[in-house]
Protein backbone atom coordinates (compact mmCIF):
# COMPACT_ATOMS: atom_id res chain seq x y z
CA UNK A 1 -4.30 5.84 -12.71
CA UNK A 2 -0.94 5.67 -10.80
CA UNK A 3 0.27 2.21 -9.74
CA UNK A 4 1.30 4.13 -6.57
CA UNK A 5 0.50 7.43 -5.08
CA UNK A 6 1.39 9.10 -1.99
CA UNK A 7 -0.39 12.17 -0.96
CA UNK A 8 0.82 14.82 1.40
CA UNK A 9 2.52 11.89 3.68
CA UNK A 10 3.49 12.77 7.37
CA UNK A 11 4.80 10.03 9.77
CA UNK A 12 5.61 10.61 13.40
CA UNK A 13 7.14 9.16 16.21
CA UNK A 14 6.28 9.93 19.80
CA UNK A 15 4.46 13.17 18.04
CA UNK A 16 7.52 14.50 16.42
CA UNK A 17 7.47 14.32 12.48
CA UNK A 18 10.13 12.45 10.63
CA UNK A 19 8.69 12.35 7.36
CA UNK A 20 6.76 15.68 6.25
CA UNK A 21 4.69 16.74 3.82
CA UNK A 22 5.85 14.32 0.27
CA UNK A 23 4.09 13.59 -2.36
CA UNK A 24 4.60 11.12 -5.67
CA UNK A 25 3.49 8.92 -8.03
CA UNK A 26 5.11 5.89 -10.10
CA UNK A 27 3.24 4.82 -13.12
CA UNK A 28 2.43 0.89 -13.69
CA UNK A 29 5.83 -0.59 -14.81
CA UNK A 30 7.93 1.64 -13.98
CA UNK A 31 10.99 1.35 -11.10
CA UNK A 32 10.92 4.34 -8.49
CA UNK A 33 13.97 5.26 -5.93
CA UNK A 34 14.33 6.78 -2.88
CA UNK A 35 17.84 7.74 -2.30
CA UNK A 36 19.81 9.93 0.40
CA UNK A 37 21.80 9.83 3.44
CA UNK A 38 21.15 7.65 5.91
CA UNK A 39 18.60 8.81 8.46
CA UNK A 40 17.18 10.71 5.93
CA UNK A 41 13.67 8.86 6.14
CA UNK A 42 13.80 6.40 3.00
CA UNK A 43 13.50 3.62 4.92
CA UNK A 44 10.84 4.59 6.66
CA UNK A 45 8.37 5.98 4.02
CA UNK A 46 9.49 2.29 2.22
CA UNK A 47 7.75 0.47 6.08
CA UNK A 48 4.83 2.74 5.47
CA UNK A 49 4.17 1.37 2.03
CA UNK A 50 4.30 -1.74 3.22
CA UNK A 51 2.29 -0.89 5.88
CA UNK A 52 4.78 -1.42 8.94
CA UNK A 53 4.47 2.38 9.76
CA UNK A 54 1.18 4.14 9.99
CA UNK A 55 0.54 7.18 8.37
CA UNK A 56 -0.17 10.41 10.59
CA UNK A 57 -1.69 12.71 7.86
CA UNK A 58 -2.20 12.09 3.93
CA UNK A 59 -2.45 8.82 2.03
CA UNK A 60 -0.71 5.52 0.24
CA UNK A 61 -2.89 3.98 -2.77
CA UNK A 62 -2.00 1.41 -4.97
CA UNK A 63 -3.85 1.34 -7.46
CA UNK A 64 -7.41 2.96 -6.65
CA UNK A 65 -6.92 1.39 -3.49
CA UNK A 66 -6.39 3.55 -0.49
CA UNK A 67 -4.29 1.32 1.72
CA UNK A 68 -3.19 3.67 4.27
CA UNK A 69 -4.68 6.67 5.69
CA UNK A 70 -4.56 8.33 9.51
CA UNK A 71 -8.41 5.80 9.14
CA UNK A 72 -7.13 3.19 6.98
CA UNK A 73 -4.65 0.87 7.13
CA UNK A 74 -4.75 -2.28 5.09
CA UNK A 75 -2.76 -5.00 6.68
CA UNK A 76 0.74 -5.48 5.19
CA UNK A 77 -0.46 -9.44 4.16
CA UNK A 78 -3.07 -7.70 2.70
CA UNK A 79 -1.53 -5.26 0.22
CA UNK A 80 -0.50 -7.10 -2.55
CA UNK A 81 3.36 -5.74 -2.25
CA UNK A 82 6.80 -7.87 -2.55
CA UNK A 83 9.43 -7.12 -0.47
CA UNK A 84 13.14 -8.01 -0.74
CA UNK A 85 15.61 -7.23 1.72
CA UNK A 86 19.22 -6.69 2.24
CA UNK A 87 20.08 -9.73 4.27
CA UNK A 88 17.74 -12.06 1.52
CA UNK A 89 15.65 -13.66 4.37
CA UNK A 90 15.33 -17.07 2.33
CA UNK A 91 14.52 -19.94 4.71
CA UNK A 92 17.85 -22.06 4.96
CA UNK A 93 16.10 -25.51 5.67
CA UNK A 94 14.04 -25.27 2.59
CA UNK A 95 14.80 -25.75 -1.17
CA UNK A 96 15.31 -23.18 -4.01
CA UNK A 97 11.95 -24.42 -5.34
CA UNK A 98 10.48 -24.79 -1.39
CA UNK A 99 11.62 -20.75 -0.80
CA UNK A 100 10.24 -19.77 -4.62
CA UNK A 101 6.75 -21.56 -3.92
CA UNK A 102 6.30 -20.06 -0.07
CA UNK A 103 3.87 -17.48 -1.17
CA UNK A 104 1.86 -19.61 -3.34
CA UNK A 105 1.22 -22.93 -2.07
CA UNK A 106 -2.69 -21.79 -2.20
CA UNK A 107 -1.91 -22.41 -6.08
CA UNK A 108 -2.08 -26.65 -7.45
CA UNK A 109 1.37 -28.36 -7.44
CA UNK A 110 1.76 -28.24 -11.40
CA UNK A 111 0.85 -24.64 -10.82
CA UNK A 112 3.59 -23.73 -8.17
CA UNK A 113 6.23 -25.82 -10.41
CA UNK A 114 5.17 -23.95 -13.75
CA UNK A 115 5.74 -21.02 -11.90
CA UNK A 116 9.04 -21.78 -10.18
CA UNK A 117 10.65 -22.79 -13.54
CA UNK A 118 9.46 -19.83 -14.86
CA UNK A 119 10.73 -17.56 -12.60
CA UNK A 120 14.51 -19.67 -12.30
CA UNK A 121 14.53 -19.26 -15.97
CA UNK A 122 13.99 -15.36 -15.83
CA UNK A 123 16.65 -15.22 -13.02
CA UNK A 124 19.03 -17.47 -15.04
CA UNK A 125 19.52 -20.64 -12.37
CA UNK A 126 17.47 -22.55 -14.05
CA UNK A 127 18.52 -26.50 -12.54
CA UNK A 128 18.95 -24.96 -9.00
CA UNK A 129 15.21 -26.37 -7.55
CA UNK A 130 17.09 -28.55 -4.86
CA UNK A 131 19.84 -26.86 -3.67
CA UNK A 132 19.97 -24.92 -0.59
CA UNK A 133 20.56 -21.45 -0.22
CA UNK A 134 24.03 -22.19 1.57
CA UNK A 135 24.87 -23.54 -1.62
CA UNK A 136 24.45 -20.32 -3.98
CA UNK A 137 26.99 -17.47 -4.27
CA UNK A 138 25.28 -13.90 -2.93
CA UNK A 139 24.55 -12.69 -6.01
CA UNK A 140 22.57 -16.25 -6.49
CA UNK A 141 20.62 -15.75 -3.21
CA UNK A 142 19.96 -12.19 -3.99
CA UNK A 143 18.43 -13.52 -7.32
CA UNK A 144 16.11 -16.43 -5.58
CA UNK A 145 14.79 -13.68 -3.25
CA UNK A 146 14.03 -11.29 -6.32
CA UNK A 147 11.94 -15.10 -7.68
CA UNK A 148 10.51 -15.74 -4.29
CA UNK A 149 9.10 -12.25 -4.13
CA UNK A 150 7.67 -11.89 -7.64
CA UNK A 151 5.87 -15.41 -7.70
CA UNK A 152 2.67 -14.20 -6.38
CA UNK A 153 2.99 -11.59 -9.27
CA UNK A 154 2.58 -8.90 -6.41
CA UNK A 155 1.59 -5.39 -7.32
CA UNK A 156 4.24 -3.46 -6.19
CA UNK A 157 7.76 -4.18 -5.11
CA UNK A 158 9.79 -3.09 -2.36
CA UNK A 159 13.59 -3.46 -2.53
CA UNK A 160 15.17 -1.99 0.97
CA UNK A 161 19.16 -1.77 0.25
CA UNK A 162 18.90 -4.89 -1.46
CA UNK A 163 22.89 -5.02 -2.91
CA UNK A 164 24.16 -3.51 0.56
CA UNK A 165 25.66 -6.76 0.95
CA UNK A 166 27.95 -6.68 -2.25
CA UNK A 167 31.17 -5.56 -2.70
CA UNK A 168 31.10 -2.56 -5.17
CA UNK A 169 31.63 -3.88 -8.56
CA UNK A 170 28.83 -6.71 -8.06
CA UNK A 171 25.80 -4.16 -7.20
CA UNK A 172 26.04 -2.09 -10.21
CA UNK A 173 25.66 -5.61 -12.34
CA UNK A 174 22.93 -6.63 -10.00
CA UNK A 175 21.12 -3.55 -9.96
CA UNK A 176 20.74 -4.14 -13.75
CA UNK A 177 19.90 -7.61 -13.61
CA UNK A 178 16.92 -6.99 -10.98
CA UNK A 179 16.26 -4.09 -13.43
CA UNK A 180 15.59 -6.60 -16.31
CA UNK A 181 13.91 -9.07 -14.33
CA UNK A 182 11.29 -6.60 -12.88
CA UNK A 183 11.10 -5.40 -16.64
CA UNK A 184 10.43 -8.50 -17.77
CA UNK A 185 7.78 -8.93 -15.40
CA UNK A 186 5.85 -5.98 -15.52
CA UNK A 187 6.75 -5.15 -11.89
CA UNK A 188 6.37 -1.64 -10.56
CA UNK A 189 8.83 -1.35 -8.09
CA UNK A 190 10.45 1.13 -5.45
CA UNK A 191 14.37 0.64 -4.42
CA UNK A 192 15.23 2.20 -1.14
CA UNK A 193 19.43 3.06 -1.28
CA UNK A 194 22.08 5.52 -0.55
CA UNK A 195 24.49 4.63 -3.46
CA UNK A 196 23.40 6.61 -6.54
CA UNK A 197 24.97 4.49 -8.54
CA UNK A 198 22.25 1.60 -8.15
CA UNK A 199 19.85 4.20 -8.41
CA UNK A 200 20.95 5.40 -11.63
CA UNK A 201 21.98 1.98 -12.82
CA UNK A 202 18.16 0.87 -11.82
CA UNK A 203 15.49 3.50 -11.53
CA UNK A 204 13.39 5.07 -14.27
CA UNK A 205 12.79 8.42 -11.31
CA UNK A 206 14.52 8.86 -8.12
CA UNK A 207 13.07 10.79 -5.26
CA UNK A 208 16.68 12.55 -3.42
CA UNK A 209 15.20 12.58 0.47
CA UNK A 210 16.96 15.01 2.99
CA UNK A 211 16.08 15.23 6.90
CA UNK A 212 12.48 14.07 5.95
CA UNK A 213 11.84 16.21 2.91
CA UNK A 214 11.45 15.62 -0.47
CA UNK A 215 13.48 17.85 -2.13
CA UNK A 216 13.52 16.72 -6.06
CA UNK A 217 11.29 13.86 -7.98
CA UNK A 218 13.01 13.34 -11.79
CA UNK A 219 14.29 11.01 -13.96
CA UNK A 220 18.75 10.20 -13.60
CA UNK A 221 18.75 12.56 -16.27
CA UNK A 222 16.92 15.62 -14.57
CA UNK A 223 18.29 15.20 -11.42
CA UNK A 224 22.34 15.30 -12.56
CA UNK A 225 21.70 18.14 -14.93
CA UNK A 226 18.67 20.32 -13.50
CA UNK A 227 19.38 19.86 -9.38
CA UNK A 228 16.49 21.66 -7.76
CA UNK A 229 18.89 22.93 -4.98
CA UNK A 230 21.56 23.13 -3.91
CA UNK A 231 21.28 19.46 -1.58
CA UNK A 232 20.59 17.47 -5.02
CA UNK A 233 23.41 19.51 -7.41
CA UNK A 234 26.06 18.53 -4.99
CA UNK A 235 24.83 15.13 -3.61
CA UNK A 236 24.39 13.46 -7.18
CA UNK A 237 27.40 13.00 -9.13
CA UNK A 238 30.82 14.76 -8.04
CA UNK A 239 30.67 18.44 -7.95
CA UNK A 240 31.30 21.93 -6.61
CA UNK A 241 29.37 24.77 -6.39
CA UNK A 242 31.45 27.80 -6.92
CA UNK A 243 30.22 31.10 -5.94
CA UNK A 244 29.07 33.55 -9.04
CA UNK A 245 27.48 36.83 -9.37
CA UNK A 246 24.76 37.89 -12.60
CA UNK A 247 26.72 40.49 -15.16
CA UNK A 248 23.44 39.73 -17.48
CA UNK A 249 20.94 37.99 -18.76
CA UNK A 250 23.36 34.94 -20.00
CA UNK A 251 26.77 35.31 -18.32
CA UNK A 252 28.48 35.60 -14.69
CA UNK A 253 31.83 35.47 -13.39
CA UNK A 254 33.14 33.17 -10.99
CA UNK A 255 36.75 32.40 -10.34
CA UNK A 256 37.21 30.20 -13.31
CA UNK A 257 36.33 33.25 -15.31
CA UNK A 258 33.31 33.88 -17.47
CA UNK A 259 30.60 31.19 -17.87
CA UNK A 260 27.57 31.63 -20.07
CA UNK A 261 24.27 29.41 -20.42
CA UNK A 262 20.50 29.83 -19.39
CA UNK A 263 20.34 31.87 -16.28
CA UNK A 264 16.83 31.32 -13.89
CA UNK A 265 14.22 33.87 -13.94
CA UNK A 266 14.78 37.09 -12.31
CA UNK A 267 18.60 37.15 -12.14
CA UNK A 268 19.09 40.68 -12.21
CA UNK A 269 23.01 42.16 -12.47
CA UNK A 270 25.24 41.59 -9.37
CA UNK A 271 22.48 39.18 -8.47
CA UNK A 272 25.02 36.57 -6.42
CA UNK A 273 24.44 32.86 -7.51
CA UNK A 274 26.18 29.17 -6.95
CA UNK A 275 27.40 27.61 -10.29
CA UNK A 276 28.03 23.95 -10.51
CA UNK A 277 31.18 22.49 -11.23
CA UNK A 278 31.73 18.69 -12.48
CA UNK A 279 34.42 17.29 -12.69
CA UNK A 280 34.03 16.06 -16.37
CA UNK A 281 33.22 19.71 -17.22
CA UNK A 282 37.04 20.67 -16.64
CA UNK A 283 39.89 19.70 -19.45
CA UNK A 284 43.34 19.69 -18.69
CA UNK A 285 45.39 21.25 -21.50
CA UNK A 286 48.71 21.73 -22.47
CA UNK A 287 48.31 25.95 -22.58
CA UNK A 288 45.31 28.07 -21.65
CA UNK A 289 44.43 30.92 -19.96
CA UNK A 290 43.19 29.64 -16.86
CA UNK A 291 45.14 28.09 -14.51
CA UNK A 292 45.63 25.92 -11.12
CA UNK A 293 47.51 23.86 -8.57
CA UNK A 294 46.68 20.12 -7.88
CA UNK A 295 46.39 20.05 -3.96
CA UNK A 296 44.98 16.29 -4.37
CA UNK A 297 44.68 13.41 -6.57
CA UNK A 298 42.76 9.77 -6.82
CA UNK A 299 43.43 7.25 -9.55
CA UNK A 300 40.56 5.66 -10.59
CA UNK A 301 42.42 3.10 -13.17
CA UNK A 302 41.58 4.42 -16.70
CA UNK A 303 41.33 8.32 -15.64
CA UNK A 304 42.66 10.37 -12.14
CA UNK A 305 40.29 12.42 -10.06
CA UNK A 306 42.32 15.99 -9.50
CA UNK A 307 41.10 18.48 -6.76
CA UNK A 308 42.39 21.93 -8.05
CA UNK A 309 43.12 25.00 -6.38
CA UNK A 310 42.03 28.18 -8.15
CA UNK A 311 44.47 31.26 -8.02
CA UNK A 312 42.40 33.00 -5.36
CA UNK A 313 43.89 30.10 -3.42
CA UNK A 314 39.89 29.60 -1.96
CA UNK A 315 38.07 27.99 -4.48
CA UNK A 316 38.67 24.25 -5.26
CA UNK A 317 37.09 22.03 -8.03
CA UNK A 318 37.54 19.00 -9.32
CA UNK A 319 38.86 17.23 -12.58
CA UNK A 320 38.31 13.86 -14.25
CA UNK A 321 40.96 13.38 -16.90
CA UNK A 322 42.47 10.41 -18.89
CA UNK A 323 45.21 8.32 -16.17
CA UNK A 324 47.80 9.32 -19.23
CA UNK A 325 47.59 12.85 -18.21
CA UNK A 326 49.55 12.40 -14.84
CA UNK A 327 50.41 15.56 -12.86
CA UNK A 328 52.24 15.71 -9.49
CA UNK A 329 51.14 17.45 -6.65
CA UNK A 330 51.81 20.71 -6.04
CA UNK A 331 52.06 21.26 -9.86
CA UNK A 332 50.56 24.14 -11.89
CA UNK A 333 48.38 23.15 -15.14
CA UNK A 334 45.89 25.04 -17.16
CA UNK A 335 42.49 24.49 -17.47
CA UNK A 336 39.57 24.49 -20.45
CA UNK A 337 35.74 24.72 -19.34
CA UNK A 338 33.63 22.75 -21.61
CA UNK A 339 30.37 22.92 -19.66
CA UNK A 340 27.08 21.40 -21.83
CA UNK A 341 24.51 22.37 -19.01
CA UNK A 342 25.16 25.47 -16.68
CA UNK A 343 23.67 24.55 -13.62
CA UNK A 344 23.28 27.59 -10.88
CA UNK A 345 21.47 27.65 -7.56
CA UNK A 346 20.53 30.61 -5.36
């Protein structure tokens, strides 16, 4: 039995559908994702879960629990679910230990302090019970919010853009931190985000949302090297699809030249395709056949980020290479593929 399952889900406003049609499962334990653009619906199939949105058609169970359905709806209070949220929402005038123990001051004092020491140990402020939340860094609060949340040892967790707050280099590190924690804990959990970098960093599957459509459930892993579409191939990671046409069953020629790998079923000859470029599938040599101008360049510290121009002067791609390997613009190098996975869409 699924810790979570959502069945056919539609949710409307003022009769027009925003969310249509998705379905998915997360196993006990395991940390779910919905990532995408924003507007793209995440946010709102994450209020439905928690049962701020009703459903029009389909269903949301935890568990074997149906706890909404266009007949049921279980109140949110009701559900058994966590939430955390990008602003923290911890209650300045009370204590670390005050904000820990808010959702489970049904339990006996020795109870609720057992518990709060045992959740400021897993979050690693152990000492903190009496300070205020004024007094912790962001990363600190972020953490007491992650304790407050799991104390009731809730079902399911909800995290809604919980790092949006943090500069760059801080949310990967939290995003594995919370990971941990909610491992350590047994939590099943769902992050909502647009930066697939947390998602990676955090979830075990990631559901990529697009104008209210599911369009790929998979593991980090699946979805950077088997994109369903075209959406997911060039919304995760850096890429480019190039344009490509079928010469046979294993090869087709794009600009670069010749690429060969698994090609789907029913790719006939001249059949045209889309092939997926990353940038770490390009090298930058010293001599090779291929070649092409650099129109654009980032530096990223320990390697540069090249945009290329091919010699048909239309297609571009891109190039992560070693910061030692500096080219100027307007400069002509050559150019190895070394593609592991050959990823094409029609």
């Amino acid at each position: 039995m699924s810790q979570l399952s959502l069945q056919q889900i539609v949710i409307q406003y003022a009769q027009q559908a925003v969310i249509h049609d998705i379905s998915l499962q997360i196993e006990h334990g395991l940390i779910g994702c919905l990532l995408g653009p924003s507007g793209c619906g995440k946010t709102t199939l994450l209020r439905a879960i928690a049962g701020f949105e009703p459903v029009a058609e389909g269903k949301i169970a935890l568990g074997d629990t149906v706890i909404s359905s266009p007949r049921v709806h279980v109140p949110p209070e009701k559900r058994q679910i966590g939430m955390v949220f990008q602003d923290y929402a911890l209650f300045p005038h009370l204590t670390i230990a005050n904000n820990i123990s808010f959702g489970i001051r049904h339990l006996s004092k020795s109870e609720q302090a057992k518990r709060i020491a045992q959740l400021l140990e897993l979050v690693s402020l152990s000492g903190y019970e009496k300070r205020y939340p004024h007094e912790l860094s962001g990363g600190q609060q972020q953490r007491i919010a992650l304790a407050r949340a799991l104390a009731p040892k809730p079902k399911l967790m909800l995290l809604d853009e919980p790092f949006g707050s943090q500069d760059v280099e801080l949310r990967e590190m939290l995003a594995r931190e919370v990971r941990d924690i909610l491992k350590q804990e047994k939590t099943t959990a769902i992050l909502v985000t647009h930066d697939q970098h947390e998602a990676f960093a955090m979830a075990d599957e990631i559901g990529v949302l697009k104008s209210g459509r599911l369009q790929q459930w998979a593991t980090p892993y699946e979805l950077y090297h088997r994109p369903a579409n075209a959406f997911v191939a060039e919304f995760i990671g850096q890429g480019v699809l190039i344009k490509g046409e079928v010469l046979d069953n294993y090869t087709v020629h794009t600009a670069l030249g010749i690429v060969s790998g698994e090609l789907p079923q029913g790719s006939e000859p001249k059949t045209p395709l889309k092939v997926l470029i990353r940038p770490d599938d390009i090298r930058l040599v010293a001599k090779a056949e291929r070649k092409a101008t650099v129109i654009g360049r980032v530096f990223r510290g320990a390697q540069y980020l090249y945009t290329l121009q091919l010699p048909d002067q239309v297609t571009k791609v891109l190039a992560l290479v070693p910061s030692h390997q500096e080219y100027d613009m307007g400069e002509t190098v050559s150019l190895e593929l070394d593609m592991q996975h050959l990823v094409l869409v029609p």
